[in-house]
PDB file of N, CA and C in Angstrom:
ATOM      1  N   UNK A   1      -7.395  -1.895   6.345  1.00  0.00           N
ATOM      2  CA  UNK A   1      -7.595  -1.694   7.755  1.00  0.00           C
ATOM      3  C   UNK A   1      -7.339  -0.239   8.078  1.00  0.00           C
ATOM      4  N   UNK A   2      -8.177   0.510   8.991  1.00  0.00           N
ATOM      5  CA  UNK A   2      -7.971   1.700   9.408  1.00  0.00           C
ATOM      6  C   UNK A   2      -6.758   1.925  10.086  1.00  0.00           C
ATOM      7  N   UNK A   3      -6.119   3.271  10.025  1.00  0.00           N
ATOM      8  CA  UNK A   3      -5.016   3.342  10.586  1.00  0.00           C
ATOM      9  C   UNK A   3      -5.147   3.509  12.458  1.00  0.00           C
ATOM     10  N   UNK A   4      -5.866   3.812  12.783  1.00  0.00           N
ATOM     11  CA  UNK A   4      -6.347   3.777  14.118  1.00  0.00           C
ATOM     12  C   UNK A   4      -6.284   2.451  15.149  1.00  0.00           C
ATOM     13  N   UNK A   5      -5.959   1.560  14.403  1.00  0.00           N
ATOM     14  CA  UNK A   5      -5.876   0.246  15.391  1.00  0.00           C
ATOM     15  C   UNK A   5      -3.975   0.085  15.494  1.00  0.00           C
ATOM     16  N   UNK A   6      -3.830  -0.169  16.373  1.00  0.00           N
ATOM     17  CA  UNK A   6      -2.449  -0.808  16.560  1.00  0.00           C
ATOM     18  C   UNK A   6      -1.743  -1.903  15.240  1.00  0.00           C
ATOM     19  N   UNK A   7      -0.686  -2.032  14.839  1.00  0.00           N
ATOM     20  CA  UNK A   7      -0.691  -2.892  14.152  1.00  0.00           C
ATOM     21  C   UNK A   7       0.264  -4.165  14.502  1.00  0.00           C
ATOM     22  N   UNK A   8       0.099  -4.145  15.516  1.00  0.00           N
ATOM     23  CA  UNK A   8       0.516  -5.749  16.285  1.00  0.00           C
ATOM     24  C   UNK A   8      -0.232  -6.620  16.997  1.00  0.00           C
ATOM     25  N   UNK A   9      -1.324  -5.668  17.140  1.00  0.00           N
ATOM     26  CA  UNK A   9      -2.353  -7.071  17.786  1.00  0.00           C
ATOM     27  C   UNK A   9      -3.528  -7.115  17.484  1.00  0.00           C
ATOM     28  N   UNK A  10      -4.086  -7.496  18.436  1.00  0.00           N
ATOM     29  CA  UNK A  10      -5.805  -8.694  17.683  1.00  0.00           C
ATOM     30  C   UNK A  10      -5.623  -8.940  15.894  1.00  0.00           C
ATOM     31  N   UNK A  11      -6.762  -9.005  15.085  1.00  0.00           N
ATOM     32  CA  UNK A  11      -7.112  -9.170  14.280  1.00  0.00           C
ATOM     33  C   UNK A  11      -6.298  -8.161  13.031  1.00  0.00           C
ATOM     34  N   UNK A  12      -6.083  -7.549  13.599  1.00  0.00           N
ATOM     35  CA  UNK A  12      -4.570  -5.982  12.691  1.00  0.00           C
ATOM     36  C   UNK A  12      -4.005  -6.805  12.713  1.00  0.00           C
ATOM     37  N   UNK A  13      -3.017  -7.308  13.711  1.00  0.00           N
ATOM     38  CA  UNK A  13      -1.455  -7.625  13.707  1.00  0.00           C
ATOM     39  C   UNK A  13      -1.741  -8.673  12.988  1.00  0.00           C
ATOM     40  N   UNK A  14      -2.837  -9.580  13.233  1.00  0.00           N
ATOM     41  CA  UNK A  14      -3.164 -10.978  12.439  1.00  0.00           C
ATOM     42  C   UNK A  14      -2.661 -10.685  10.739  1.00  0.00           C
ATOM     43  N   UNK A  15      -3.557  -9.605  10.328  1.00  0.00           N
ATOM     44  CA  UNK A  15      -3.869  -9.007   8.997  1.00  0.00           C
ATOM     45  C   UNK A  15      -2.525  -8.630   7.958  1.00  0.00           C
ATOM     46  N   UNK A  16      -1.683  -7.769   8.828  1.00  0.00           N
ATOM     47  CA  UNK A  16      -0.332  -7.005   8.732  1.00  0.00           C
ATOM     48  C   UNK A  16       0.497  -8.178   8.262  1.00  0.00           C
ATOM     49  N   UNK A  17       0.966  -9.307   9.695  1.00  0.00           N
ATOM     50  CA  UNK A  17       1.408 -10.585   9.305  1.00  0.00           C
ATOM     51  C   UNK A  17       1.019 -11.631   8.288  1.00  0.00           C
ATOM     52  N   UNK A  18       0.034 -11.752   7.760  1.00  0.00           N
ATOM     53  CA  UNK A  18      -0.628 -12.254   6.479  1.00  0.00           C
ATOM     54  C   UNK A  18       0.156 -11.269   5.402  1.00  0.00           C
ATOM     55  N   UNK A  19      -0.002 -10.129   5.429  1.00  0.00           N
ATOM     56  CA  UNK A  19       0.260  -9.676   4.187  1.00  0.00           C
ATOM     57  C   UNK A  19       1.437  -9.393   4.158  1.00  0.00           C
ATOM     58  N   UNK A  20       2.217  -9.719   5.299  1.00  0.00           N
ATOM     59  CA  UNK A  20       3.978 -10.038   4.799  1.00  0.00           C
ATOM     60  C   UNK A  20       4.659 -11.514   4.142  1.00  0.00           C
ATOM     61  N   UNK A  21       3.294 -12.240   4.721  1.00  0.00           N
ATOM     62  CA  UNK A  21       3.839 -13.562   4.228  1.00  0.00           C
ATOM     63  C   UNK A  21       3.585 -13.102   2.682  1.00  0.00           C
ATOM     64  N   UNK A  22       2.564 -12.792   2.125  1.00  0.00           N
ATOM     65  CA  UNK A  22       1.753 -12.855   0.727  1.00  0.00           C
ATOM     66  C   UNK A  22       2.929 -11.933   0.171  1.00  0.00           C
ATOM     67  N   UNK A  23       3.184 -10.980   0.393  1.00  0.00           N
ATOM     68  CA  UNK A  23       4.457 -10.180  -0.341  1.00  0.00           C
ATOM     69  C   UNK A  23       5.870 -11.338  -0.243  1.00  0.00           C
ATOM     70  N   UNK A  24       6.129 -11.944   0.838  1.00  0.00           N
ATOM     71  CA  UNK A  24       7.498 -12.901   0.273  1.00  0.00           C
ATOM     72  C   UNK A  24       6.764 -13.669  -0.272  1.00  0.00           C
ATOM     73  N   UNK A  25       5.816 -14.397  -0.609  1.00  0.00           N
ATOM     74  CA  UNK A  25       5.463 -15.228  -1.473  1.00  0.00           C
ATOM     75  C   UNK A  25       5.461 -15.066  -2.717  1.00  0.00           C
ATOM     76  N   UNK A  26       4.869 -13.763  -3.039  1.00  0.00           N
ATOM     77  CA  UNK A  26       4.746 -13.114  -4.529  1.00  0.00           C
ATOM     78  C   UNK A  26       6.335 -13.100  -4.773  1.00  0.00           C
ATOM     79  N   UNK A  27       6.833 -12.084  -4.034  1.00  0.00           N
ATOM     80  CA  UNK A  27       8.474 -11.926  -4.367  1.00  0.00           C
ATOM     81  C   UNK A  27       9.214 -13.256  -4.369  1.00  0.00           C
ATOM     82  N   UNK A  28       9.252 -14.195  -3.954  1.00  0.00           N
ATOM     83  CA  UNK A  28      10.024 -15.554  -3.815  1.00  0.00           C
ATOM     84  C   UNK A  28       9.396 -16.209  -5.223  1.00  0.00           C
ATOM     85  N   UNK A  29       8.502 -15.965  -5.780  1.00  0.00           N
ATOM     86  CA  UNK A  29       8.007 -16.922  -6.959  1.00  0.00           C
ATOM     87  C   UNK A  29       8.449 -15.685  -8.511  1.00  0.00           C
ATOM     88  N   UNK A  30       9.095 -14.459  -7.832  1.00  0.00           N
ATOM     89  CA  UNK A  30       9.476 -13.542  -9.417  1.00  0.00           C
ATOM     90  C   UNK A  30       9.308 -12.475  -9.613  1.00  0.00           C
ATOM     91  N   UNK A  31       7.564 -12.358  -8.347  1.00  0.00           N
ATOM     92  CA  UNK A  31       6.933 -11.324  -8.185  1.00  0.00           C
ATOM     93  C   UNK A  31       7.649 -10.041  -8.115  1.00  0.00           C
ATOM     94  N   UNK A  32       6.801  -8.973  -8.134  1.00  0.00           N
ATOM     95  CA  UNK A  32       6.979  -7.725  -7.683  1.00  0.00           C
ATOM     96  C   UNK A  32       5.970  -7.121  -6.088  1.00  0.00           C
ATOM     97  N   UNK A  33       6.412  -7.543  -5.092  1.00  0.00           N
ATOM     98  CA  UNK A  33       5.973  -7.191  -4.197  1.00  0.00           C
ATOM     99  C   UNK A  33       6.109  -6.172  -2.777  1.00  0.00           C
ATOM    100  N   UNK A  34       5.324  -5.173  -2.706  1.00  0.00           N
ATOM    101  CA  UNK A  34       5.791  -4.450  -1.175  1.00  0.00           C
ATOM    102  C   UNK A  34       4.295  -4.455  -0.298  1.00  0.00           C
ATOM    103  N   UNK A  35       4.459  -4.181   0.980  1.00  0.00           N
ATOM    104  CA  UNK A  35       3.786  -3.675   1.697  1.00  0.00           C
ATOM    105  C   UNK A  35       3.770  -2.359   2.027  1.00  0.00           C
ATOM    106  N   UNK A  36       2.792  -1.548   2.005  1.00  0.00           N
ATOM    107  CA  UNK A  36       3.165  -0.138   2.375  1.00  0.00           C
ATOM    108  C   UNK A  36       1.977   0.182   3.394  1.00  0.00           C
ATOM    109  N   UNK A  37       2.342   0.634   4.585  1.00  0.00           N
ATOM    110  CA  UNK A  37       1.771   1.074   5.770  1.00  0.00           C
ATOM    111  C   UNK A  37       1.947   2.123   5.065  1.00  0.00           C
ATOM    112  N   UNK A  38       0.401   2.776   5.343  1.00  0.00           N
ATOM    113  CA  UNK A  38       0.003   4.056   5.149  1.00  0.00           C
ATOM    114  C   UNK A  38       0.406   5.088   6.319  1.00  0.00           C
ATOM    115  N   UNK A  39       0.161   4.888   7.235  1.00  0.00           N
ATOM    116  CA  UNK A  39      -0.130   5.680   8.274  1.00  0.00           C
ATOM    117  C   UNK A  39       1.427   5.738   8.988  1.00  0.00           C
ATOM    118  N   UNK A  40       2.240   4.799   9.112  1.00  0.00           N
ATOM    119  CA  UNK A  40       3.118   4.401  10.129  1.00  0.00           C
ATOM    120  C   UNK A  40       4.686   4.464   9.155  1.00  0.00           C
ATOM    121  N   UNK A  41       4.392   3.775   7.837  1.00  0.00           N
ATOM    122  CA  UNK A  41       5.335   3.921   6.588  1.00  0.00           C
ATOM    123  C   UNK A  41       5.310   5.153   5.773  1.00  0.00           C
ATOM    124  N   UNK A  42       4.556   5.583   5.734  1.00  0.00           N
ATOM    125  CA  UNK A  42       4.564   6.908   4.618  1.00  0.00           C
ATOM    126  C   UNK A  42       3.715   7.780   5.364  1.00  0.00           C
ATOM    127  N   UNK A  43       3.390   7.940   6.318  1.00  0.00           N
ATOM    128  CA  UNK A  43       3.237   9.620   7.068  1.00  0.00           C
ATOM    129  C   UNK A  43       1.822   9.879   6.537  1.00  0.00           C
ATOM    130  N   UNK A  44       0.808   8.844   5.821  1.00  0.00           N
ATOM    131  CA  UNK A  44      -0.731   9.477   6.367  1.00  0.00           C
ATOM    132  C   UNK A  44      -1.369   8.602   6.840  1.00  0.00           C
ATOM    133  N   UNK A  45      -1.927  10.018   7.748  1.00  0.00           N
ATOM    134  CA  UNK A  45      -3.195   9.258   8.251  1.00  0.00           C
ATOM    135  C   UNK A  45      -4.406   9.501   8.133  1.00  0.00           C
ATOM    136  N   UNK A  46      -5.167   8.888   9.143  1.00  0.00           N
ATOM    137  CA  UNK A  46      -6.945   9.156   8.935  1.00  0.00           C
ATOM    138  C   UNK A  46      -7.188   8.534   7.500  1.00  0.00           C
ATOM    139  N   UNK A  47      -6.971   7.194   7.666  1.00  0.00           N
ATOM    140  CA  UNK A  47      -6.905   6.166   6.025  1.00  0.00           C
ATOM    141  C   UNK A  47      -7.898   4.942   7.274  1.00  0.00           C
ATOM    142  N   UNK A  48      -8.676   4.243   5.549  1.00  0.00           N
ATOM    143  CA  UNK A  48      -9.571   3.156   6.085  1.00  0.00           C
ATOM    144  C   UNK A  48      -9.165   1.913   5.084  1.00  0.00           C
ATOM    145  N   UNK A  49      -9.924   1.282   5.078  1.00  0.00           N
ATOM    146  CA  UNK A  49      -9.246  -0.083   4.011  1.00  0.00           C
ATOM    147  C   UNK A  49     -10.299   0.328   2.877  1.00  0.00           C
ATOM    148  N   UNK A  50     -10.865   1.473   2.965  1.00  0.00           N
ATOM    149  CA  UNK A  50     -11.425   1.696   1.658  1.00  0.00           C
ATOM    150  C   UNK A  50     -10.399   3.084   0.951  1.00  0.00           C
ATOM    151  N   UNK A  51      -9.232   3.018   0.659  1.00  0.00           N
ATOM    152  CA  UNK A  51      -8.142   3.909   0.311  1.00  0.00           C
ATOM    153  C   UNK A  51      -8.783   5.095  -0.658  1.00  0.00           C
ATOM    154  N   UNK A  52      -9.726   4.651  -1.340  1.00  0.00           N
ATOM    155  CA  UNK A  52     -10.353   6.180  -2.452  1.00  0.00           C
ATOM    156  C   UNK A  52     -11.383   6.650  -1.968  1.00  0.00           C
ATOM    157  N   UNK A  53     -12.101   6.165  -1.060  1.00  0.00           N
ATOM    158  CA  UNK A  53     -12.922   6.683  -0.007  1.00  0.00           C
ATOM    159  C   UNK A  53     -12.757   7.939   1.161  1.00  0.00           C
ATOM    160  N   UNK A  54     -11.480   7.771   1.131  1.00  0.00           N
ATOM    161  CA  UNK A  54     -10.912   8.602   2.429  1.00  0.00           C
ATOM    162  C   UNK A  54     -10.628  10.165   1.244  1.00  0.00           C
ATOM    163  N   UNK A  55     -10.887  10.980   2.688  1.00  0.00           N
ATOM    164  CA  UNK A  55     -10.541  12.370   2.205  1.00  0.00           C
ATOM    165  C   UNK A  55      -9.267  12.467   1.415  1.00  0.00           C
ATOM    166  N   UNK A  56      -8.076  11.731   1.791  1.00  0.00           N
ATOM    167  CA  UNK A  56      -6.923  11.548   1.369  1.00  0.00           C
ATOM    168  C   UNK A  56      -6.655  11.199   0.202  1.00  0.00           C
ATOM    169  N   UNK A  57      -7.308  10.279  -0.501  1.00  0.00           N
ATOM    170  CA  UNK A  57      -7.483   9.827  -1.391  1.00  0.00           C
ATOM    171  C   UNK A  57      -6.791  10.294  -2.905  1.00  0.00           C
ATOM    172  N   UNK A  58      -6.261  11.637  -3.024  1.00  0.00           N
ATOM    173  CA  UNK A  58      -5.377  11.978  -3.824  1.00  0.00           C
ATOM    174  C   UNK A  58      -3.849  11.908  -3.126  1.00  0.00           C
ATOM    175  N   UNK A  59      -3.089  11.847  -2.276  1.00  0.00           N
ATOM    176  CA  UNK A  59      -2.413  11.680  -1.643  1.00  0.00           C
ATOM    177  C   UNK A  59      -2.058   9.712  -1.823  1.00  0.00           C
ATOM    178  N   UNK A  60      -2.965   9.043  -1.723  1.00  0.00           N
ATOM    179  CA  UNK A  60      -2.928   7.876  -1.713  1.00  0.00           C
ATOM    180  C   UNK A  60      -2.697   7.401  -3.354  1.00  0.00           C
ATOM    181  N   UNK A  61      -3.519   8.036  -4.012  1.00  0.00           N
ATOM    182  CA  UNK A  61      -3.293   8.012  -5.377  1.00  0.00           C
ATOM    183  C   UNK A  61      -1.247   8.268  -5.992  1.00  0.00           C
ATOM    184  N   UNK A  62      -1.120   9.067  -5.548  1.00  0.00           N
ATOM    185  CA  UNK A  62       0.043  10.032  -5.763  1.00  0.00           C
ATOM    186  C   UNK A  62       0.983   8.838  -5.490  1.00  0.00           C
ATOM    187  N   UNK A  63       0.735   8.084  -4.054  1.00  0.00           N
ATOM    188  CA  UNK A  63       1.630   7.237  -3.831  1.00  0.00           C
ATOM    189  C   UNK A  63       1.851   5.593  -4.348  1.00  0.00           C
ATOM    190  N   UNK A  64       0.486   5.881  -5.235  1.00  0.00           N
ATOM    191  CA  UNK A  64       0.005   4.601  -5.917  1.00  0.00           C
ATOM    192  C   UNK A  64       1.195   4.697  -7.496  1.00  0.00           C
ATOM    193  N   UNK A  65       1.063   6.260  -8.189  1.00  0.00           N
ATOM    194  CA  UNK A  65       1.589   6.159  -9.141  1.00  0.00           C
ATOM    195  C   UNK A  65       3.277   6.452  -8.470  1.00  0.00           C
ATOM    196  N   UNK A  66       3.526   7.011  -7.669  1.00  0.00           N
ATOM    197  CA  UNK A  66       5.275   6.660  -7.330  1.00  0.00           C
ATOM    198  C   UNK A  66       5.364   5.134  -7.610  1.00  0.00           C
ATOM    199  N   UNK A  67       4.830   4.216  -6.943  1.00  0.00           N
ATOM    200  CA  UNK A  67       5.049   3.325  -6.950  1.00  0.00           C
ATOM    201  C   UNK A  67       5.210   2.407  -8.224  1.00  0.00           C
ATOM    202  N   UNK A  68       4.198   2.693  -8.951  1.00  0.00           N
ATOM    203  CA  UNK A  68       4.127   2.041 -10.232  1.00  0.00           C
ATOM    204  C   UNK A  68       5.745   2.945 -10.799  1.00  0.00           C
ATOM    205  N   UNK A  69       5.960   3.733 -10.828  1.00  0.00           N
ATOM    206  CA  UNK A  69       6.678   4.120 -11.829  1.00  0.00           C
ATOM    207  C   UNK A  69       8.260   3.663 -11.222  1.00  0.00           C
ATOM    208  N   UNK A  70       8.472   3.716  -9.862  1.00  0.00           N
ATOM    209  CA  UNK A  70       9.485   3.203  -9.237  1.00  0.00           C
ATOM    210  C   UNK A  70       9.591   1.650  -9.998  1.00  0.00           C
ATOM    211  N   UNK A  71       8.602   1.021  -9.995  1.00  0.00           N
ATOM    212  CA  UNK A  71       8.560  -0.614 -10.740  1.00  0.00           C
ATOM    213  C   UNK A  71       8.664  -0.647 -12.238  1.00  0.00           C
ATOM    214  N   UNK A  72       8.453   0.384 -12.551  1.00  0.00           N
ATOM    215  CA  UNK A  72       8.479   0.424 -14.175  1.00  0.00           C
ATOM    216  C   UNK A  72       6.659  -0.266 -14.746  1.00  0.00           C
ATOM    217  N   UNK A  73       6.054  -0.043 -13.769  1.00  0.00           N
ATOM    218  CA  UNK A  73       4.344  -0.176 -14.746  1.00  0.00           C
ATOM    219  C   UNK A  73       3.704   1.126 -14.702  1.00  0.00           C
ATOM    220  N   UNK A  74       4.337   2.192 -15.239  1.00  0.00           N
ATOM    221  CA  UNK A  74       3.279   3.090 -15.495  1.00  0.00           C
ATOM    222  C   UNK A  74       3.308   3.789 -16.777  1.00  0.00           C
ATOM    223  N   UNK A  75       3.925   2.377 -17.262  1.00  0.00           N
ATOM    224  CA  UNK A  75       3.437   2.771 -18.979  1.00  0.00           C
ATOM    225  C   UNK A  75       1.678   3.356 -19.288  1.00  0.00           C
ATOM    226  N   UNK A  76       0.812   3.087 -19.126  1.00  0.00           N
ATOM    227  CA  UNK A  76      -0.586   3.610 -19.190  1.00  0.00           C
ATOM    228  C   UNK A  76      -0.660   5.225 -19.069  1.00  0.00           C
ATOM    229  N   UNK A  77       0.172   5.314 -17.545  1.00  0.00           N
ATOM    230  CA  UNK A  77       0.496   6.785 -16.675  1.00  0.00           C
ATOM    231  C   UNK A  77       1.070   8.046 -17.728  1.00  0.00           C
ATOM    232  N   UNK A  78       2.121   7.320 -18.270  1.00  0.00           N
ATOM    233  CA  UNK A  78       2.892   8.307 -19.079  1.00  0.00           C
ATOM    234  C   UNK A  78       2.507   9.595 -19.883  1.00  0.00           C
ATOM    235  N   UNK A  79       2.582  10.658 -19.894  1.00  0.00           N
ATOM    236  CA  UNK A  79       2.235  11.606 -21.036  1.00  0.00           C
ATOM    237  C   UNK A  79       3.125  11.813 -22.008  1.00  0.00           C
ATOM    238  N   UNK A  80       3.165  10.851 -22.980  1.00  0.00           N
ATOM    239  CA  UNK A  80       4.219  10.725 -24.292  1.00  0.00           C
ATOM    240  C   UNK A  80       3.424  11.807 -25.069  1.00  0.00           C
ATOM    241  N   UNK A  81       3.526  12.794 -25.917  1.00  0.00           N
ATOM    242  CA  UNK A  81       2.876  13.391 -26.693  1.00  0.00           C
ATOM    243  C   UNK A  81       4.090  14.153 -27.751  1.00  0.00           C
TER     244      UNK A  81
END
C-alpha cells in the first residue's frame, strides 16, 4: 500500500490490521515475524506496494538486508572470502 493513505481507515487500516493479525499468527506458531511501516516506522517515504519499483528502492533494499541479518538469514548475503 502507498504511503500516502492514512493508515487507520478505509481499506489501509483494513490492510495494516490484517497484517498484524498474520505477524502474531506466524509468531504464535514459532515464526519469525514483523511488520514494518515504511513511511511512518522507518522514515521513508514516497513508497507504493510495489517496494523495488519506487525510486527508493535501494533504501528499501538496505532495510530488507538489516533485517535479515538482525534474524540471522543472511547467510546467502554474507561476503565470507
Amino acid at each position: 500500500m502507498g504511503d500516502h493513505h492514512a493508515e487507520d481507515v478505509g481499506l489501509v487500516g483494513l490492510y495494516v490490521r490484517q497484517s498484524r493479525l498474520v505477524v502474531d499468527l506466524i509468531n504464535g506458531l514459532g515464526g519469525q515475524a514483523e511488520l514494518l511501516m515504511l513511511a511512518n516506522g522507518m522514515g521513508l517515504r514516497k513508497n507504493t506496494h510495489i517496494a523495488f519499483a519506487d525510486e527508493n528502492n535501494e533504501s528499501v533494499a538496505e532495510l530488507m538486508e538489516e533485517w535479515l541479518m538482525r534474524v540471522g538469514l543472511d547467510v546467502g548475503l554474507r561476503n565470507e572470502t
